[in-house]
Structures are given as structure tokens and as C-alpha cells.
N, C-alpha and C. Protein backbone atom coordinates (compact mmCIF):
# COMPACT_ATOMS: atom_id res chain seq x y z
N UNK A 1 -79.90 -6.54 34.34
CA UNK A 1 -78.56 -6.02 34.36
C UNK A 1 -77.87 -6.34 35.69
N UNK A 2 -78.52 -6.18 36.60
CA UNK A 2 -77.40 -6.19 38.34
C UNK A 2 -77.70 -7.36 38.12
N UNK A 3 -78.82 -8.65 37.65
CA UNK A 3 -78.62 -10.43 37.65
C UNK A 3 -77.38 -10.62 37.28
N UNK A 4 -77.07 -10.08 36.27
CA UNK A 4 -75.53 -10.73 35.24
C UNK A 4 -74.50 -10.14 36.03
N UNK A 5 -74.20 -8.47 36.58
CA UNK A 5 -73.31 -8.28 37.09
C UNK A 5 -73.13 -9.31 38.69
N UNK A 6 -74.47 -9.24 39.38
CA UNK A 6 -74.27 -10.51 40.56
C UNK A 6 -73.74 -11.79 40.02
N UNK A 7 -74.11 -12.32 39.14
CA UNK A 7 -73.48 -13.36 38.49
C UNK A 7 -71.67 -13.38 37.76
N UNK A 8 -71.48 -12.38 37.44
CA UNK A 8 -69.99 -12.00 36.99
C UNK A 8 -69.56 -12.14 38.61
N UNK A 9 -69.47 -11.79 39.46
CA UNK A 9 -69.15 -10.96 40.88
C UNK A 9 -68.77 -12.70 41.67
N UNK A 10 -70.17 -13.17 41.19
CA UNK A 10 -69.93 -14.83 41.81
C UNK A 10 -69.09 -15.37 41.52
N UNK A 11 -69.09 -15.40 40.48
CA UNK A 11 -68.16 -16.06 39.26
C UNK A 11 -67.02 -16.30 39.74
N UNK A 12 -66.52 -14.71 39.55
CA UNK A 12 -65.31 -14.48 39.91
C UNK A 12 -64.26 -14.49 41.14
N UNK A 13 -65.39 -14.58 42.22
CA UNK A 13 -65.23 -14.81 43.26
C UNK A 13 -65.02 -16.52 43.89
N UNK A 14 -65.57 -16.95 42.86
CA UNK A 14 -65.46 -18.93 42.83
C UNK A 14 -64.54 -19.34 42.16
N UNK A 15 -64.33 -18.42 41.46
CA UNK A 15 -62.67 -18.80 40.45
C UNK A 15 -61.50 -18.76 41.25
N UNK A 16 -61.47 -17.32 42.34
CA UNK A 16 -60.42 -17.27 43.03
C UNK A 16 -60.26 -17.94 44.03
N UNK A 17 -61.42 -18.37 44.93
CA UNK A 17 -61.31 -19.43 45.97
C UNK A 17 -60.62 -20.98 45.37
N UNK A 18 -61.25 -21.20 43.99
CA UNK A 18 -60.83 -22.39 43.74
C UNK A 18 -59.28 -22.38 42.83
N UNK A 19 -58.90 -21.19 42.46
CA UNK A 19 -57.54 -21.08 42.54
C UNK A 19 -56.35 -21.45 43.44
N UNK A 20 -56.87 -20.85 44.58
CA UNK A 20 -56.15 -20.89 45.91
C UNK A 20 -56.71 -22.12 46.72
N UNK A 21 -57.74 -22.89 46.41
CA UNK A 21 -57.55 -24.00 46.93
C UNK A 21 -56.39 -25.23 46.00
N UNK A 22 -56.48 -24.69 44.65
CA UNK A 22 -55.55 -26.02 43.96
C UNK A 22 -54.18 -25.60 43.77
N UNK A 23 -53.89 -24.47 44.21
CA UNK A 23 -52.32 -23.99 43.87
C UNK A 23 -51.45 -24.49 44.99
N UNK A 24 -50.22 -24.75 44.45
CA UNK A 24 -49.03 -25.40 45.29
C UNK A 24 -48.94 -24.53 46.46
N UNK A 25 -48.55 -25.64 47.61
CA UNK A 25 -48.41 -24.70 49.28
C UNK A 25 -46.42 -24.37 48.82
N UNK A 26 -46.38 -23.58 49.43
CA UNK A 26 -44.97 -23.38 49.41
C UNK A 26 -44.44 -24.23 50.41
N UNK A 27 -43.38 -24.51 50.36
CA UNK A 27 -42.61 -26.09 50.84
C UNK A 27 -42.14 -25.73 51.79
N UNK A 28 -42.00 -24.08 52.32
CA UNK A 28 -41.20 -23.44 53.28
C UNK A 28 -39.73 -23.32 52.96
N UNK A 29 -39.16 -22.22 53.96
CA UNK A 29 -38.19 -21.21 53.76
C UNK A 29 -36.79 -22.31 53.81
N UNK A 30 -36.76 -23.82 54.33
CA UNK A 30 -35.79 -24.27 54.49
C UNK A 30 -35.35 -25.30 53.20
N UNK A 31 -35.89 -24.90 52.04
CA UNK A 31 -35.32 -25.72 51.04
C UNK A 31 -33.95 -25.10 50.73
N UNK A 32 -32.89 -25.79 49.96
CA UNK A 32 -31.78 -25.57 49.65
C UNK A 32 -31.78 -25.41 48.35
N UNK A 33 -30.98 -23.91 47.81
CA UNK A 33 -30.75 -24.13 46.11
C UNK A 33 -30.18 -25.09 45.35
N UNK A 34 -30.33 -25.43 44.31
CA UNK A 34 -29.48 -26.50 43.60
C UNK A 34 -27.85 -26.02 43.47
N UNK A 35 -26.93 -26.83 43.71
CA UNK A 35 -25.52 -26.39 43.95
C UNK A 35 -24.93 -27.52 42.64
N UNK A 36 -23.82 -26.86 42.26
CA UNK A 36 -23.17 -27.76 41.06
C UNK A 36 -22.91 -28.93 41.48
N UNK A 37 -22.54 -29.04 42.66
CA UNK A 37 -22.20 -30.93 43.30
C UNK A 37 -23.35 -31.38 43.13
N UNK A 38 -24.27 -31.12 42.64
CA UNK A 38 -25.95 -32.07 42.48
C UNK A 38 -25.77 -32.73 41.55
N UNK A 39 -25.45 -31.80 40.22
CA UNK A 39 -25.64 -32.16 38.74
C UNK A 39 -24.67 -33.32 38.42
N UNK A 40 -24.63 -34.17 37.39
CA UNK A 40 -23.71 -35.04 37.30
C UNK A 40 -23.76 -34.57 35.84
N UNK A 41 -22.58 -34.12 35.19
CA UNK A 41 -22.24 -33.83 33.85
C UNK A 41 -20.88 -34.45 33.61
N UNK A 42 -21.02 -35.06 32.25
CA UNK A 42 -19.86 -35.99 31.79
C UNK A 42 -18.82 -35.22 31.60
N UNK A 43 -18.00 -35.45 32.10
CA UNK A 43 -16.48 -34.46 31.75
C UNK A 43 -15.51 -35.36 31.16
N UNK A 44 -14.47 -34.62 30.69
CA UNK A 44 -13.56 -34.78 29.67
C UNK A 44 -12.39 -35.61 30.76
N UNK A 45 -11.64 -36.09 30.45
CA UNK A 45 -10.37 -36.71 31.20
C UNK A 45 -9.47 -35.93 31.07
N UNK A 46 -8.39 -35.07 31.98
CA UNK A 46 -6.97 -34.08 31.69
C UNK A 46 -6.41 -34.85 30.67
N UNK A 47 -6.15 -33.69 29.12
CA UNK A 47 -5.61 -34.14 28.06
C UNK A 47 -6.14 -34.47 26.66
N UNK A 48 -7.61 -34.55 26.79
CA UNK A 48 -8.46 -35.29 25.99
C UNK A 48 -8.48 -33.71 24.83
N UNK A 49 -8.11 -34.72 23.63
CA UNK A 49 -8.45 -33.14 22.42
C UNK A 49 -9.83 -32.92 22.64
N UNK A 50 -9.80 -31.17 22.16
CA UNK A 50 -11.76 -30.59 22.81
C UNK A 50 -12.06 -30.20 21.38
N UNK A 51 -13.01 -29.88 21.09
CA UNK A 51 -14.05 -29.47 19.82
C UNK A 51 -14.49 -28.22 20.23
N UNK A 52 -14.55 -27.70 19.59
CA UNK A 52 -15.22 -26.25 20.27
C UNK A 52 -16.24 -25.70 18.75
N UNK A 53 -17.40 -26.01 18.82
CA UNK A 53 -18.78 -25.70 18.46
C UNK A 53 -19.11 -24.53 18.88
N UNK A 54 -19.10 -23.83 17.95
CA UNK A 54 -20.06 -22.53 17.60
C UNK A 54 -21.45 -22.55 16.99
N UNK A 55 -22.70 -22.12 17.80
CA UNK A 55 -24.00 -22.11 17.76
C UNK A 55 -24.36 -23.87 18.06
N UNK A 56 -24.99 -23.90 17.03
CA UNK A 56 -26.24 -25.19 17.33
C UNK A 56 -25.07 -26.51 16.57
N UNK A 57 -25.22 -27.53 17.06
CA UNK A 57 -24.34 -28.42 16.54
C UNK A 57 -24.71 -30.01 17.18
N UNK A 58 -25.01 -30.80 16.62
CA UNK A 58 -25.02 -32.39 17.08
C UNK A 58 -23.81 -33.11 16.96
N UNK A 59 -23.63 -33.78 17.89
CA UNK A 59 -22.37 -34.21 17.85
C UNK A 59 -22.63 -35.85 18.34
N UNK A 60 -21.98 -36.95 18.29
CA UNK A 60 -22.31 -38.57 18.76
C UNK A 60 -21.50 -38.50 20.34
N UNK A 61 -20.19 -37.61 20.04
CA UNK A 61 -19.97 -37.87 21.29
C UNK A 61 -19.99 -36.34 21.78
N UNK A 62 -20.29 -36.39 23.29
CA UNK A 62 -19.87 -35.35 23.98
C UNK A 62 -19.58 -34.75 25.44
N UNK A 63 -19.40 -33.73 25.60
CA UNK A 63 -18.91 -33.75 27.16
C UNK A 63 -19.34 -32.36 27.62
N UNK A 64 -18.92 -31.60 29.28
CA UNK A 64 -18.88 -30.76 29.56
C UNK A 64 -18.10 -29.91 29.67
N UNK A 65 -17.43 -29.21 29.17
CA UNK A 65 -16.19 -28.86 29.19
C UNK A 65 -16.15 -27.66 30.56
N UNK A 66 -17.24 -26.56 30.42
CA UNK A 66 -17.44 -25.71 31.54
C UNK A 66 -19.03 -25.55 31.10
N UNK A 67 -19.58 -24.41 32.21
CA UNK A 67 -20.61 -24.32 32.43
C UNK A 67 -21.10 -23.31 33.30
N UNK A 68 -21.34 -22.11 32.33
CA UNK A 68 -21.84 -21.00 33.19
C UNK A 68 -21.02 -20.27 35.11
N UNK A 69 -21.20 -19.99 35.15
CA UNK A 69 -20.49 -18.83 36.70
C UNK A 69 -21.72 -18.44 37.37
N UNK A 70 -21.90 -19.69 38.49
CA UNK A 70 -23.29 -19.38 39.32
C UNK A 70 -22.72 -19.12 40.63
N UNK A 71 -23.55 -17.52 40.97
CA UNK A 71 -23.14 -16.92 42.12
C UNK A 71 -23.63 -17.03 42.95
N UNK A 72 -22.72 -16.93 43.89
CA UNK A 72 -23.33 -17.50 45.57
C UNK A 72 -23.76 -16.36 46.50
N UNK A 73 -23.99 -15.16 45.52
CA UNK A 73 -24.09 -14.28 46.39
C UNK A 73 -24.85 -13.52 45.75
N UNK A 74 -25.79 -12.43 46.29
CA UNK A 74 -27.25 -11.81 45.69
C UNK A 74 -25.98 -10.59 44.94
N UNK A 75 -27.24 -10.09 43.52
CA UNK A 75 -26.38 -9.74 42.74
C UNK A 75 -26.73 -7.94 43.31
N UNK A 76 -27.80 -7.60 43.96
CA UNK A 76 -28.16 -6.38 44.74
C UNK A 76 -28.03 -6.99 45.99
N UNK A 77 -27.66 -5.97 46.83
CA UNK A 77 -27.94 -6.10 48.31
C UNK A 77 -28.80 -5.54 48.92
């Protein structure tokens, strides 16, 4: 009985070392969030008639018309 529990105990203890040896290092505190000037989304030209799709829909052509309200500021302080 204490063979198998010493053996569980090892185990588990070799699992977590080798967890934390293969898991990603954090890149540090100075990365930058992704900002909308990153993304490149096809937009419409001023004037162009729009389609407006409700739910799920395939379309041949298409564009961005808008896109979500991402805040620049924590939503608790």
C-alpha cells in the first residue's frame, strides 16, 4: 500500500516538474495589445449599396462594414 501511494506521490510530482519545464515563458510585461490599425479588413468605398445579413449567410462578395467597440480602458478599476 505506501509502494503505490510513494509511487502516485512520484508520479505526480514528475508530471508537475515536467509541466513547468515545457510550458510557455511569458514574453514579459512589455508586449502591446492588438489595436484596430493592425488588422487589415476590406472596406466598402463612401456610397457603395450595403447588404445587411441577418444570422449566418455566405455571400461571393464581401466587406467590413463595422466591427465591434474595443475599449481602451479597463472595464473595473
Amino acid at each position: 500500500m505506501w509502494v503505490q501511494i510513494a509511487y502516485y506521490v512520484a508520479v505526480l510530482v514528475a508530471s508537475y516538474f515536467i509541466s513547468v519545464a515545457v510550458a510557455r515563458k511569458n514574453q514579459g510585461s512589455n508586449a502591446k495589445p492588438e489595436t484596430a490599425d493592425n488588422w487589415e479588413f476590406p472596406q466598402a468605398q463612401e456610397g457603395t449599396a450595403q447588404c445587411i445579413f441577418f444570422g449566418d449567410c455566405w455571400t461571393q462578395d464581401w466587406f467590413v462594414l463595422a466591427y465591434g467597440n474595443y475599449r481602451y480602458a479597463a472595464i473595473k478599476k
